[in-house]
Protein backbone atom coordinates (compact mmCIF):
# COMPACT_ATOMS: atom_id res chain seq x y z
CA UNK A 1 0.00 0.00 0.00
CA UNK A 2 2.81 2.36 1.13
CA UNK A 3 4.49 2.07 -2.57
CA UNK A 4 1.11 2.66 -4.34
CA UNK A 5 1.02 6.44 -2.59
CA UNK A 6 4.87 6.87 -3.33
CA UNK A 7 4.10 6.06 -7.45
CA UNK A 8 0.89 8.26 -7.04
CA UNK A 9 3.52 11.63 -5.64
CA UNK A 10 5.16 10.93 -8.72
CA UNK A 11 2.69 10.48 -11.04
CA UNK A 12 1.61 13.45 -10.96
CA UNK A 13 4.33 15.67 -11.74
CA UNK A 14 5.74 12.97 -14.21
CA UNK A 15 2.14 13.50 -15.84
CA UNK A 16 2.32 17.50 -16.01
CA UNK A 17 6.43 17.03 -17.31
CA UNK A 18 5.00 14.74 -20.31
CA UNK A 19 1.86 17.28 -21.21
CA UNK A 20 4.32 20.01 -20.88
CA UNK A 21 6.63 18.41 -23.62
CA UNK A 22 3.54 17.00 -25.62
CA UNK A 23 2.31 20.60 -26.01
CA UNK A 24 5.78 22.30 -26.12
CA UNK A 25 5.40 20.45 -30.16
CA UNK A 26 2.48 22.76 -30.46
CA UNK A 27 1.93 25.09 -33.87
CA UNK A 28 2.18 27.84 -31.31
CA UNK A 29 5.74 27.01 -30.13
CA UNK A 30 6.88 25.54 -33.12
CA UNK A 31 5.24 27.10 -36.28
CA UNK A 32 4.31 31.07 -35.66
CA UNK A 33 8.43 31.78 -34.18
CA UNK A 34 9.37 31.00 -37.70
CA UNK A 35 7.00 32.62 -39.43
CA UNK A 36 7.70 35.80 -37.51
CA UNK A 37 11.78 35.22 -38.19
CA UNK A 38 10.70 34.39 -41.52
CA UNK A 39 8.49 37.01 -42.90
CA UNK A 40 9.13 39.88 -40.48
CA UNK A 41 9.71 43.08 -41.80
CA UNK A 42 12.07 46.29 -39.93
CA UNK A 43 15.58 44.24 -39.30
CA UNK A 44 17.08 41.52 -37.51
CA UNK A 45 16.60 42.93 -34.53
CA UNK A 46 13.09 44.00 -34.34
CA UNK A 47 11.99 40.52 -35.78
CA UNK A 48 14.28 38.80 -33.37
CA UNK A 49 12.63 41.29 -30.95
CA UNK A 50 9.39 39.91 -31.76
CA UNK A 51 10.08 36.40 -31.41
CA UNK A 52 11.46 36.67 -28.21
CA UNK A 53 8.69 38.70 -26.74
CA UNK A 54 6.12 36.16 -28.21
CA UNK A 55 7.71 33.35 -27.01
CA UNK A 56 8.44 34.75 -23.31
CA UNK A 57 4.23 35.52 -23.19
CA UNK A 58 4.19 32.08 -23.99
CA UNK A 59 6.02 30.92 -21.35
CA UNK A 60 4.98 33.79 -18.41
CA UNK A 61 1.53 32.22 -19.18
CA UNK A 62 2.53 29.00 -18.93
CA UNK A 63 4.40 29.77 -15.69
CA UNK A 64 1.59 31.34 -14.20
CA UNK A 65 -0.74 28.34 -14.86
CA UNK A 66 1.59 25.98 -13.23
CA UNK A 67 1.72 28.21 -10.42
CA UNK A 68 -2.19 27.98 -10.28
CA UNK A 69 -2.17 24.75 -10.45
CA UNK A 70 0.20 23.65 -7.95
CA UNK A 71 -1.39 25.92 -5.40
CA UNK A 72 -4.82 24.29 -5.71
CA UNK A 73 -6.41 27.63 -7.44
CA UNK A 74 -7.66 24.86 -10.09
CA UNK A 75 -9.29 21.55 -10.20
């Protein structure tokens, strides 16, 4: 019984680590970063600009929901 509770603890973050990857291979992540390096317009740097912000909203969102959900705010 004791190592049926241990496996459960780790379930769960093992669970959230493989949904994180699975949906790190998301269009979002994967697709619009090189459209905006591909067809941006204004420089290097503004496109790279860009990119980085999008990305970083991305993952400050991300960040945030984790936070949520560790703390219980969610079901």
């Amino acid at each position: 019984m004791r190592s049926m509770e241990s496996l459960l603890d780790v379930a769960g973050p093992l669970g959230l680590l493989v949904l994180a990857l699975v949906d790190s291979t998301s269009m979002g992540t994967l697709v619009i970063p090189v459209i905006l390096l591909v067809a941006g317009e204004g420089g290097a740097r503004r496109v790279a600009g860009r990119t980085l912000l999008f990305l970083a909203v991305i993952g400050v969102f991300y960040l945030l929901l984790g936070i949520a959900l560790l703390a219980g705010l969610l079901p």
